[in-house]
PDB file of N, CA and C in Angstrom:
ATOM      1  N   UNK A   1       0.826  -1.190   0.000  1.00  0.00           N
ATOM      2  CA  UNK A   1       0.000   0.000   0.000  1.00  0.00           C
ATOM      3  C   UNK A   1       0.874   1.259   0.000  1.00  0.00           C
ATOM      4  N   UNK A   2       1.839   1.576   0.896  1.00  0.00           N
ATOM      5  CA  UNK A   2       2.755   2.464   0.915  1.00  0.00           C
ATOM      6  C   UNK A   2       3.636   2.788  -0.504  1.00  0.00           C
ATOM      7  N   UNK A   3       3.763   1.839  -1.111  1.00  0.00           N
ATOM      8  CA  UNK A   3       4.251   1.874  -2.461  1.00  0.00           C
ATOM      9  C   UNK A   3       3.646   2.249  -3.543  1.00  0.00           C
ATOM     10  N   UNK A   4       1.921   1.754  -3.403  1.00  0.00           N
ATOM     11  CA  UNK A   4       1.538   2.857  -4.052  1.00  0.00           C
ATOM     12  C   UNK A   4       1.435   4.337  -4.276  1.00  0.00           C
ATOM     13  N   UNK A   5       1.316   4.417  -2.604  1.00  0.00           N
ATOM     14  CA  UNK A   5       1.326   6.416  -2.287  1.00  0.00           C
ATOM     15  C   UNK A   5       2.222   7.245  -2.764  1.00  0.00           C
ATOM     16  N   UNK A   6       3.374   6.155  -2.777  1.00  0.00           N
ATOM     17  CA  UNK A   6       4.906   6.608  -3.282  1.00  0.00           C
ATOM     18  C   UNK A   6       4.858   7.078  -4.812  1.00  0.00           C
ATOM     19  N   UNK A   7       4.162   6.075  -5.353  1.00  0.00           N
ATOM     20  CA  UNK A   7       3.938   5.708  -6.953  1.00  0.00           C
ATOM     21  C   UNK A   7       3.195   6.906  -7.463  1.00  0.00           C
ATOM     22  N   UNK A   8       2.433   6.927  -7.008  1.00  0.00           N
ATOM     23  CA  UNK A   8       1.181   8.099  -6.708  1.00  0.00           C
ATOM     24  C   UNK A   8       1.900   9.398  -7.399  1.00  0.00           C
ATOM     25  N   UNK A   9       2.173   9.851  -5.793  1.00  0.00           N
ATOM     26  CA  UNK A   9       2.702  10.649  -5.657  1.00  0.00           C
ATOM     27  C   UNK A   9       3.402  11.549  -6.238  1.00  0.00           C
ATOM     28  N   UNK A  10       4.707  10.555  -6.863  1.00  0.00           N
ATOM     29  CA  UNK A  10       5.479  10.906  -7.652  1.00  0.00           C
ATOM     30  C   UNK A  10       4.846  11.327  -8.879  1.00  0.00           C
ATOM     31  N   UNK A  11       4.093  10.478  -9.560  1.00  0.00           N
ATOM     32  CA  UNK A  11       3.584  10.794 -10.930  1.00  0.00           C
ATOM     33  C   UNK A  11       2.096  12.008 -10.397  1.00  0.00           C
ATOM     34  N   UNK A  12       1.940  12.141  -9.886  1.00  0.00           N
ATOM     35  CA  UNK A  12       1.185  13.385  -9.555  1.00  0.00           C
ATOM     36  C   UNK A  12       2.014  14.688  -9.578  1.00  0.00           C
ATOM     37  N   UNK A  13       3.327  14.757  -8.991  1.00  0.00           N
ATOM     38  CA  UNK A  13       4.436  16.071  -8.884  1.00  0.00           C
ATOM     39  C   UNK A  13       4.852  15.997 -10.486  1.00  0.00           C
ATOM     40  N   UNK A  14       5.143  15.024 -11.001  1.00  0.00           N
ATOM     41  CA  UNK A  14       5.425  14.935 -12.141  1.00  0.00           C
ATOM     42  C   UNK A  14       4.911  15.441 -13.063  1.00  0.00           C
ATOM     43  N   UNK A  15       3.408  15.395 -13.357  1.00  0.00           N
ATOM     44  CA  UNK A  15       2.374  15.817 -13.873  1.00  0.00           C
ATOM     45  C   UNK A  15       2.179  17.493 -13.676  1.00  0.00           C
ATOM     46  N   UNK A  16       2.349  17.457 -12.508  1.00  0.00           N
ATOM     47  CA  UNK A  16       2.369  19.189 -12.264  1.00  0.00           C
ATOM     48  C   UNK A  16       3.349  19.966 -12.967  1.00  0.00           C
ATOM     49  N   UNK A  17       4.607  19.522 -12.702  1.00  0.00           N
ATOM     50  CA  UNK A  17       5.792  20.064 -13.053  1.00  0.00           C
ATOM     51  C   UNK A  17       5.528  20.765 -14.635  1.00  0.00           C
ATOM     52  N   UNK A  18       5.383  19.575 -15.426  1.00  0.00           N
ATOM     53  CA  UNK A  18       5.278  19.637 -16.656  1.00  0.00           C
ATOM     54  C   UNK A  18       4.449  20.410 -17.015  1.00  0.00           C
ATOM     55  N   UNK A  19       3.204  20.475 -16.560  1.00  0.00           N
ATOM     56  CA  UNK A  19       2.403  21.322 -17.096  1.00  0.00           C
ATOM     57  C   UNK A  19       2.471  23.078 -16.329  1.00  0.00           C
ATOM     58  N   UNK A  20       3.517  23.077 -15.637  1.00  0.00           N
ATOM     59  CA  UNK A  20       3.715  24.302 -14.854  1.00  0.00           C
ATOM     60  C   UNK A  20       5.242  24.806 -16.226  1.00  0.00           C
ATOM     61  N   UNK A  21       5.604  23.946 -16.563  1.00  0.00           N
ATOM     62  CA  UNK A  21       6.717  24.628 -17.877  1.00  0.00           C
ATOM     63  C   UNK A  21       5.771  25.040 -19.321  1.00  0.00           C
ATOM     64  N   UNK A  22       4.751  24.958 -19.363  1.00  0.00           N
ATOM     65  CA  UNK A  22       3.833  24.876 -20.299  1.00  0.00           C
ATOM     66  C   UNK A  22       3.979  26.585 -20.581  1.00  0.00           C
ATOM     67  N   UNK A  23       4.467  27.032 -21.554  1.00  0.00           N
ATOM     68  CA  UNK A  23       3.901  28.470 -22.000  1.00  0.00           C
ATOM     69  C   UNK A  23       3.969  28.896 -23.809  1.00  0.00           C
ATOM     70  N   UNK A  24       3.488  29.995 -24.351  1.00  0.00           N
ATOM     71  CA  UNK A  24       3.245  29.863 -25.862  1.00  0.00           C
ATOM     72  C   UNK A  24       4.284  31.014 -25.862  1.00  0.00           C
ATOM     73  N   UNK A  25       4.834  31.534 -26.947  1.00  0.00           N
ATOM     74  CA  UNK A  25       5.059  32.297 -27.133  1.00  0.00           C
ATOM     75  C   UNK A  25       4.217  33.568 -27.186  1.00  0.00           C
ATOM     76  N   UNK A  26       4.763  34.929 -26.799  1.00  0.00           N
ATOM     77  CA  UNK A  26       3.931  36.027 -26.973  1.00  0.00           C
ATOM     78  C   UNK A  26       4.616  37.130 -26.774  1.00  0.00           C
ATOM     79  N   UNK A  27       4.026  38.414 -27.732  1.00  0.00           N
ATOM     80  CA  UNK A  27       4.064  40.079 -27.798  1.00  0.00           C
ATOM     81  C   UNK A  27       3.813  40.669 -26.641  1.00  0.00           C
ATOM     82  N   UNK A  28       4.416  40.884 -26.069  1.00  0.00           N
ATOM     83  CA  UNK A  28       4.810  41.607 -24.304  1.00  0.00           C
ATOM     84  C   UNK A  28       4.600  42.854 -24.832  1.00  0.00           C
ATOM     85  N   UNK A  29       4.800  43.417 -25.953  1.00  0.00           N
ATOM     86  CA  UNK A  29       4.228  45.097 -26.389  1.00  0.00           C
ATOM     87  C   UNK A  29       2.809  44.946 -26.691  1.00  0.00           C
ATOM     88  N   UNK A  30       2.273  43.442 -27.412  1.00  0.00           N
ATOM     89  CA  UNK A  30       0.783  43.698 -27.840  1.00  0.00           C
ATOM     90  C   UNK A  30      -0.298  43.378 -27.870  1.00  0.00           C
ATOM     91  N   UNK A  31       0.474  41.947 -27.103  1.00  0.00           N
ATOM     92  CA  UNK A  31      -0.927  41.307 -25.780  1.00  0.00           C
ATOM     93  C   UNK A  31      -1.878  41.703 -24.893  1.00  0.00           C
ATOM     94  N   UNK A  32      -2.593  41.283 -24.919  1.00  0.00           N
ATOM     95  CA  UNK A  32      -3.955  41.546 -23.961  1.00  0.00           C
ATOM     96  C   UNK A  32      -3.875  40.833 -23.113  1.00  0.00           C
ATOM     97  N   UNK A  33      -4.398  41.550 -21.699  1.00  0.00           N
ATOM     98  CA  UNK A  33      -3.941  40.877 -20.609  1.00  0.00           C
ATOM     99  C   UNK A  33      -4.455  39.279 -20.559  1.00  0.00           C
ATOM    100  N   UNK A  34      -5.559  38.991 -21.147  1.00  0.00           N
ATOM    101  CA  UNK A  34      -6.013  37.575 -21.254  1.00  0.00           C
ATOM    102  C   UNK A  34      -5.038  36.738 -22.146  1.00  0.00           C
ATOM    103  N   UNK A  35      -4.034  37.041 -22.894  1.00  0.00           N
ATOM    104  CA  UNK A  35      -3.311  36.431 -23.861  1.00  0.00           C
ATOM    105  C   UNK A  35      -1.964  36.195 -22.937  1.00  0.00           C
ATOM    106  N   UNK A  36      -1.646  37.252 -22.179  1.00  0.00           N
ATOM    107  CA  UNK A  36      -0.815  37.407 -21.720  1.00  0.00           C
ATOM    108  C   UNK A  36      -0.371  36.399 -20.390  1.00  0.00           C
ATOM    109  N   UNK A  37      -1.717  36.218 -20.178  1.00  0.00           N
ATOM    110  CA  UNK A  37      -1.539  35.201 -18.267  1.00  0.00           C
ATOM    111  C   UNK A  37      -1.818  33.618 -18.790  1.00  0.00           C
ATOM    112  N   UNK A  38      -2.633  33.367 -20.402  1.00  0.00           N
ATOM    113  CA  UNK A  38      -2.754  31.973 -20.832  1.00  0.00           C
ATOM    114  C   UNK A  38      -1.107  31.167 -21.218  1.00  0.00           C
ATOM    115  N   UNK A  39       0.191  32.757 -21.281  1.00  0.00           N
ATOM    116  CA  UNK A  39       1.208  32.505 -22.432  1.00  0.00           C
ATOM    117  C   UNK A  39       2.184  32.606 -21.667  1.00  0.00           C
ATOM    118  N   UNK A  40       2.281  33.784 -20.632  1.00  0.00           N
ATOM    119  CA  UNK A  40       3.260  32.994 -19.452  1.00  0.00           C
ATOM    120  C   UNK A  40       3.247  32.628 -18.279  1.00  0.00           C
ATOM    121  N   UNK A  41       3.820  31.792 -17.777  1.00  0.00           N
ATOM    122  CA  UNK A  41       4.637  31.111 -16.995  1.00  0.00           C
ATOM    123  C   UNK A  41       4.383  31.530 -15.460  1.00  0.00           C
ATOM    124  N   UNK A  42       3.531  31.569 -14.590  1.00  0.00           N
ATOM    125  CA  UNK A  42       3.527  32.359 -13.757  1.00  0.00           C
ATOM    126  C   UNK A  42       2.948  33.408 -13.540  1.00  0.00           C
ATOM    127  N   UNK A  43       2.414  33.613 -14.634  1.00  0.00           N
ATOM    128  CA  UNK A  43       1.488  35.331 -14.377  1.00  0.00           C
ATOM    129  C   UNK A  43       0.076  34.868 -14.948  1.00  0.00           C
ATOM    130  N   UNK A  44      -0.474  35.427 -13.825  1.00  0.00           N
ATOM    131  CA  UNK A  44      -2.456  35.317 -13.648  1.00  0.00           C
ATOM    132  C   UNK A  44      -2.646  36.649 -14.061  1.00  0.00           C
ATOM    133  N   UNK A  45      -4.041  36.357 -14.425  1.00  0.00           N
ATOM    134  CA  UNK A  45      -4.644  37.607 -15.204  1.00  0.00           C
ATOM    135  C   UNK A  45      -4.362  39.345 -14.125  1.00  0.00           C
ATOM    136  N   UNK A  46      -4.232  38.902 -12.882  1.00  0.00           N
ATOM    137  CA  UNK A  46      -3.514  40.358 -12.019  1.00  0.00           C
ATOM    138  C   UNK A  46      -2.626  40.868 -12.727  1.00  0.00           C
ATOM    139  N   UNK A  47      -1.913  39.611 -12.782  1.00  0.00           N
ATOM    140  CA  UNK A  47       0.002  40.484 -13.248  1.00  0.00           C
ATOM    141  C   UNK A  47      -0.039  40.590 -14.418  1.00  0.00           C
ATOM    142  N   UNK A  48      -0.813  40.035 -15.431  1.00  0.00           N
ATOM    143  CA  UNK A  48      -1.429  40.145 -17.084  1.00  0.00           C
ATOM    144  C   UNK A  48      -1.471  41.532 -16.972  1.00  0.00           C
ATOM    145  N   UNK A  49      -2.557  41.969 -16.291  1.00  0.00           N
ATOM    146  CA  UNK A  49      -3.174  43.125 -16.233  1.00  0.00           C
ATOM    147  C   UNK A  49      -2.258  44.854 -16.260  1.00  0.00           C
ATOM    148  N   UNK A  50      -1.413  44.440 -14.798  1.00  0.00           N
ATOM    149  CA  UNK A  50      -0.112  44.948 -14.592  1.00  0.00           C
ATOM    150  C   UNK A  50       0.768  45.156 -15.716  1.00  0.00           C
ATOM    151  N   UNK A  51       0.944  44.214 -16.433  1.00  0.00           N
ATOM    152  CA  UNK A  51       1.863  44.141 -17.492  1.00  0.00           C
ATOM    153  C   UNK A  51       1.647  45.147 -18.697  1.00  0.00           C
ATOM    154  N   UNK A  52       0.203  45.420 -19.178  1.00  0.00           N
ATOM    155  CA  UNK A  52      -0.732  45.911 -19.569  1.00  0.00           C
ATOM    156  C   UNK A  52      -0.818  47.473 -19.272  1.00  0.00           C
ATOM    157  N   UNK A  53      -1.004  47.702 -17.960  1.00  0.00           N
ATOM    158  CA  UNK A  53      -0.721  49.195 -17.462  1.00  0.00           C
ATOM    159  C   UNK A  53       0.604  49.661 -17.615  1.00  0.00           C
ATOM    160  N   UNK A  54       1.546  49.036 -17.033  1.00  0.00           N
ATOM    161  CA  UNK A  54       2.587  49.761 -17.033  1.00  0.00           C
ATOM    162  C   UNK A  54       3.280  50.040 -18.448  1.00  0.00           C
ATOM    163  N   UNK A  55       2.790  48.925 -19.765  1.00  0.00           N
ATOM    164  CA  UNK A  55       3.084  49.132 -21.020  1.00  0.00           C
ATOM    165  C   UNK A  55       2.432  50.426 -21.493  1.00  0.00           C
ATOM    166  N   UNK A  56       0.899  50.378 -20.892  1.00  0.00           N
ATOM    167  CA  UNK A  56       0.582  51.802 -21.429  1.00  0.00           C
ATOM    168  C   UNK A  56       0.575  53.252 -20.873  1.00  0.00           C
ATOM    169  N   UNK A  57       1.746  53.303 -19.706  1.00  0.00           N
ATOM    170  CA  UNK A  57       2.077  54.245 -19.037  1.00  0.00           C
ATOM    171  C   UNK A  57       3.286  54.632 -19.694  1.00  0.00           C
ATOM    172  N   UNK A  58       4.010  53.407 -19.993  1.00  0.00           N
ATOM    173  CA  UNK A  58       5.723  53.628 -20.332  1.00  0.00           C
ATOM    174  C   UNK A  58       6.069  53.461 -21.357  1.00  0.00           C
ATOM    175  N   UNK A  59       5.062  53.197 -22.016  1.00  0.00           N
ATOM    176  CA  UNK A  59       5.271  52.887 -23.560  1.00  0.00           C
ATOM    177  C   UNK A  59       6.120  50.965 -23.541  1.00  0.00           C
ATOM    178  N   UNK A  60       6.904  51.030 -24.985  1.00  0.00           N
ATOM    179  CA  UNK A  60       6.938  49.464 -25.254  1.00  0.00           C
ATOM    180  C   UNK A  60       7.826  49.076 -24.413  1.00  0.00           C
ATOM    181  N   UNK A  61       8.366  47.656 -24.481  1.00  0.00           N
ATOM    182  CA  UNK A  61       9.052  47.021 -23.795  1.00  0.00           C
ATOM    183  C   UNK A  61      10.173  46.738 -24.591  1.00  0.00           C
ATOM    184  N   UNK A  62      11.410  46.889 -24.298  1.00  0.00           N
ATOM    185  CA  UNK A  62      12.490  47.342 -25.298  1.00  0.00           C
ATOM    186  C   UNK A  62      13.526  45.882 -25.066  1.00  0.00           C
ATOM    187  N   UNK A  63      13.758  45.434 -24.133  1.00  0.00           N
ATOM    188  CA  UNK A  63      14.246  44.042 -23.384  1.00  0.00           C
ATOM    189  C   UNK A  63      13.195  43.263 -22.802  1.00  0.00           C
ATOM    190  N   UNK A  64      13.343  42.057 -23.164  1.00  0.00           N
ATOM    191  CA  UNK A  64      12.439  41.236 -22.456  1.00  0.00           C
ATOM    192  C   UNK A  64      12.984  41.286 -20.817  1.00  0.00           C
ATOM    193  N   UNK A  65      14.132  41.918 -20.024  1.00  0.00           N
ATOM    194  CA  UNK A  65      14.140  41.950 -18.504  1.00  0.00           C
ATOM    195  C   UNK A  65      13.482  42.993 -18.499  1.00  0.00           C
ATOM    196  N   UNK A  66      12.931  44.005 -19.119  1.00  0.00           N
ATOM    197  CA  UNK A  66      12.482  45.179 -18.785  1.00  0.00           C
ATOM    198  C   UNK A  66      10.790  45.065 -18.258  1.00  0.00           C
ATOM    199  N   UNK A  67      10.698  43.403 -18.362  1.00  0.00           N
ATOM    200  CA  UNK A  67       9.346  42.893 -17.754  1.00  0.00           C
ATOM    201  C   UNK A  67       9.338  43.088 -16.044  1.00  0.00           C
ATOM    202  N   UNK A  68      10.714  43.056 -15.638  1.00  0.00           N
ATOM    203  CA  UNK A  68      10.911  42.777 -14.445  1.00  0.00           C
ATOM    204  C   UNK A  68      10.388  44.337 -13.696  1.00  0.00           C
ATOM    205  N   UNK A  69      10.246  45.600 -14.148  1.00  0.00           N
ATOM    206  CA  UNK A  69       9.921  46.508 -13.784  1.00  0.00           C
ATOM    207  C   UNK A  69       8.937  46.631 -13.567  1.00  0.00           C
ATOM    208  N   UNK A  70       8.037  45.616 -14.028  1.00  0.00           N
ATOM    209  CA  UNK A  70       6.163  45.463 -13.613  1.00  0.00           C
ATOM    210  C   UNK A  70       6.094  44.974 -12.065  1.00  0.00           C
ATOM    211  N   UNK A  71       5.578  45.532 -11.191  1.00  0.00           N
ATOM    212  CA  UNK A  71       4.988  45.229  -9.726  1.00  0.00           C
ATOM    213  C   UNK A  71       4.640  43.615  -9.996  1.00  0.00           C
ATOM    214  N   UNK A  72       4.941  43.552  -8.954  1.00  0.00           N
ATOM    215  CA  UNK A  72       4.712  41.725  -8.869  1.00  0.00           C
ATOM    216  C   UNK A  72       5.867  40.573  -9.858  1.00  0.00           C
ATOM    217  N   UNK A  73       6.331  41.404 -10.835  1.00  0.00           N
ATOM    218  CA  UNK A  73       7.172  40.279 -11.898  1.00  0.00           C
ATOM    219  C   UNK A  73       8.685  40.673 -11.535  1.00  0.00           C
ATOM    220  N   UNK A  74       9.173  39.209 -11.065  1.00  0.00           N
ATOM    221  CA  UNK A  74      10.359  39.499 -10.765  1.00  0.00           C
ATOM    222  C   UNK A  74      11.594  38.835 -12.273  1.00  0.00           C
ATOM    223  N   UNK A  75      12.677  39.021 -11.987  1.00  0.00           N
ATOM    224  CA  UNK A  75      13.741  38.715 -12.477  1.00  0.00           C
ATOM    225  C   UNK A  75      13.322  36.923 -12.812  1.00  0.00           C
ATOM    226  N   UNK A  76      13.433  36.274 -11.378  1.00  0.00           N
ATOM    227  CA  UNK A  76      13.068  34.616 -11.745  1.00  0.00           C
ATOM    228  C   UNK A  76      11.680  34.140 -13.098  1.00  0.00           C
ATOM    229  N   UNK A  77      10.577  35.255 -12.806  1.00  0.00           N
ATOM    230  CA  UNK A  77       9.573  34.795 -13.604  1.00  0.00           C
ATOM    231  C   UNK A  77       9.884  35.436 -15.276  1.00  0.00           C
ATOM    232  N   UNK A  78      10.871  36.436 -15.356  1.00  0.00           N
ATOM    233  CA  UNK A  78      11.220  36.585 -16.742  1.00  0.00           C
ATOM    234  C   UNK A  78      11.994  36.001 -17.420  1.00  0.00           C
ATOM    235  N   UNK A  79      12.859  34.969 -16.705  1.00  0.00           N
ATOM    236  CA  UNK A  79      14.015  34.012 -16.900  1.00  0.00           C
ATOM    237  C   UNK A  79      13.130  32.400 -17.328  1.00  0.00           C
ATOM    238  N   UNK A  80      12.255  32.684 -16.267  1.00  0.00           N
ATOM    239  CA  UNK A  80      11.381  31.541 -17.064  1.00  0.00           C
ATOM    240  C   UNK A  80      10.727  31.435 -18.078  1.00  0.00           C
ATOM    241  N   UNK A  81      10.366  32.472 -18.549  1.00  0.00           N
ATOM    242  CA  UNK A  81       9.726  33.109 -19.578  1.00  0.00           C
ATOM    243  C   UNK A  81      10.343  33.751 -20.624  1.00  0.00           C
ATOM    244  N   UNK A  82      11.639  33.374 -20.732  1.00  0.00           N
ATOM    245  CA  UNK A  82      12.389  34.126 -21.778  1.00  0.00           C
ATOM    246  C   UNK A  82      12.167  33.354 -23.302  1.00  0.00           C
ATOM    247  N   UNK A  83      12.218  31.830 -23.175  1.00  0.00           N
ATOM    248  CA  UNK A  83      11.750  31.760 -24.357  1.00  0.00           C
ATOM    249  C   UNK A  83      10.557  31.922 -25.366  1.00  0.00           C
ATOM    250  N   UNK A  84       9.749  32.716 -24.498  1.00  0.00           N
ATOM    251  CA  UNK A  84       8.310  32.607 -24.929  1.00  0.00           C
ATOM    252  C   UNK A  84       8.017  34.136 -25.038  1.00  0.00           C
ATOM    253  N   UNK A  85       8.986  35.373 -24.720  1.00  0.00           N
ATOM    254  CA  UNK A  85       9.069  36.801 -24.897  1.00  0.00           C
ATOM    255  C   UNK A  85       9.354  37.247 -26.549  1.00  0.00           C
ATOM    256  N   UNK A  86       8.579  37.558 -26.481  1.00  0.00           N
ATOM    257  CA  UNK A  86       8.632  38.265 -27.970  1.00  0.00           C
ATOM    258  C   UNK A  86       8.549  39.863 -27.915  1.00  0.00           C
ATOM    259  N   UNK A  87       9.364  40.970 -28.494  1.00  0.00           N
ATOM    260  CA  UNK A  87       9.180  42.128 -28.346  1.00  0.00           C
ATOM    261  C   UNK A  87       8.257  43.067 -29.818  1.00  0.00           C
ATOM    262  N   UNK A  88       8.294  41.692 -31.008  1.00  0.00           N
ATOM    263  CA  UNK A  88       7.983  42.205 -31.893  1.00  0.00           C
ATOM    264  C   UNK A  88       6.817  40.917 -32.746  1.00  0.00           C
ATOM    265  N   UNK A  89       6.123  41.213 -33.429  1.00  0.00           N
ATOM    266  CA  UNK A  89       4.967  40.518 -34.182  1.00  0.00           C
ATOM    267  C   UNK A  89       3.987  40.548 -33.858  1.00  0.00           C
ATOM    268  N   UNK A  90       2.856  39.713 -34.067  1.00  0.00           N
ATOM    269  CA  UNK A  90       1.591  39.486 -33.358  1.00  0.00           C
ATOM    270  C   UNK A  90       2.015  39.023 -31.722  1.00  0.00           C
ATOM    271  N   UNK A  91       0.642  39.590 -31.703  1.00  0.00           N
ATOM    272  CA  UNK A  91       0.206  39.315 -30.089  1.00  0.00           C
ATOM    273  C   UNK A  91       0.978  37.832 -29.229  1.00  0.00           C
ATOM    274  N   UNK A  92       0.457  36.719 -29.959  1.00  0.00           N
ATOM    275  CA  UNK A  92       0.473  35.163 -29.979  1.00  0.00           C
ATOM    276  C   UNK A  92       1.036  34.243 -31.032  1.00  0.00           C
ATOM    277  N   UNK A  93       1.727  33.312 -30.571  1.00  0.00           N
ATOM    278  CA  UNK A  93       1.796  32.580 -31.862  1.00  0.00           C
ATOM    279  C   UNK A  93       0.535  31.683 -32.149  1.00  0.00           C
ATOM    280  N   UNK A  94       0.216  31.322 -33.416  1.00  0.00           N
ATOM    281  CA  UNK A  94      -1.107  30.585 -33.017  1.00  0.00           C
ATOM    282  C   UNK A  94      -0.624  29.174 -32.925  1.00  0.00           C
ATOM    283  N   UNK A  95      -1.623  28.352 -32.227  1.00  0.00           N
ATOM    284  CA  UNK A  95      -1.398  27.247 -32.104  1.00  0.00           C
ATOM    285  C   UNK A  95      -1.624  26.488 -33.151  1.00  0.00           C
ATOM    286  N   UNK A  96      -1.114  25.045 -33.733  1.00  0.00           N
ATOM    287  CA  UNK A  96      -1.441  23.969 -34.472  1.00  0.00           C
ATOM    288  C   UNK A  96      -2.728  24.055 -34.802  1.00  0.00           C
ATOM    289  N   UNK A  97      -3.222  23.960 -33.119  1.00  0.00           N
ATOM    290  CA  UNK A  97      -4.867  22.829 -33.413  1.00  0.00           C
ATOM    291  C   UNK A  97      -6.094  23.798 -33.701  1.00  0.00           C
ATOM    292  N   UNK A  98      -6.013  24.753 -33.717  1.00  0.00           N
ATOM    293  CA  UNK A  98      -6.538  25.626 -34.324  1.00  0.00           C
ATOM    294  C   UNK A  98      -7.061  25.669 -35.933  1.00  0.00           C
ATOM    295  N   UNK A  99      -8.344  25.666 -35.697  1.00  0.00           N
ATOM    296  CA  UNK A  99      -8.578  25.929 -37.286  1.00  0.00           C
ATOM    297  C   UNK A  99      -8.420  26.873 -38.186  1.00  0.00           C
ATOM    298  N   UNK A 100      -8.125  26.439 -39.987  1.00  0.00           N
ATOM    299  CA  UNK A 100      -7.179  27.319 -40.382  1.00  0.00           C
ATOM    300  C   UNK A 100      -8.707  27.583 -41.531  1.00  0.00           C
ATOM    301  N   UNK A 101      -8.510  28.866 -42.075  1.00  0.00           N
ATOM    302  CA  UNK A 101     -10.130  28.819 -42.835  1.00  0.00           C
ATOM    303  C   UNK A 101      -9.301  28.592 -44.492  1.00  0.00           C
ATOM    304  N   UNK A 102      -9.866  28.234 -45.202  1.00  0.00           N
ATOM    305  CA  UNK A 102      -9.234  27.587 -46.370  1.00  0.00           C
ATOM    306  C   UNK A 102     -10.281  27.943 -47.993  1.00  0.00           C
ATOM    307  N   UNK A 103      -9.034  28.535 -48.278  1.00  0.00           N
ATOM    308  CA  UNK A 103      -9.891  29.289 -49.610  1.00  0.00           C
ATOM    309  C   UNK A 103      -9.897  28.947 -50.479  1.00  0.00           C
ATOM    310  N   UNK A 104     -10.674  28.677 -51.582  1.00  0.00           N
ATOM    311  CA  UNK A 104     -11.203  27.920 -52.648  1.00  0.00           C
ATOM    312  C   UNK A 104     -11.181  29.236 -53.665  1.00  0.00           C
ATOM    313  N   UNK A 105     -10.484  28.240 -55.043  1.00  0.00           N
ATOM    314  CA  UNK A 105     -10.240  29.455 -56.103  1.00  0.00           C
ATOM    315  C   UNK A 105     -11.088  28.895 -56.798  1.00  0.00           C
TER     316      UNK A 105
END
């Protein structure tokens, strides 16, 4: 019985982990705060939000550490999030599974 809990356990932290590295790429200049807390790593629609104000107080974001100047976002959560910082393009990358609309000549 104990070996199961163990078993458990483990693949339960496991499960978390992974889906806690989960983020999309995204436009830190042109995201919406709802795009913004689905895409990184650590930030809920509060610090979305945050991210959001202080872009439109200070204008763009010129370095992706220059995230770290938002209340609540530190240095660790932009490091986690560095591969998924974009300063330039669309908002989001889109995903795969997404439908694509398809035009007929």
């Amino acid at each position: 019985m104990r070996y199961w809990i163990v078993i458990l356990s483990l693949l339960a932290t496991l499960g978390l982990s992974a889906g806690a590295q989960a983020g999309k790429p995204v436009n830190i200049n042109r995201a919406n705060a709802a795009t913004l807390a689905t895409s990184l790593d650590g930030v809920g629609l509060a610090k979305a939000h945050a991210i959001v104000v202080w872009r439109t107080r200070h204008g763009a974001f010129k370095r992706p550490a220059d995230l770290a100047k938002v209340k609540g976002i530190g240095p660790h959560t932009v490091q986690r999030n560095r591969s998924n910082i974009r300063l330039t393009g669309s908002p989001a990358k889109p995903s795969f599974d997404t439908p694509r609309t398809v035009r007929k000549h």
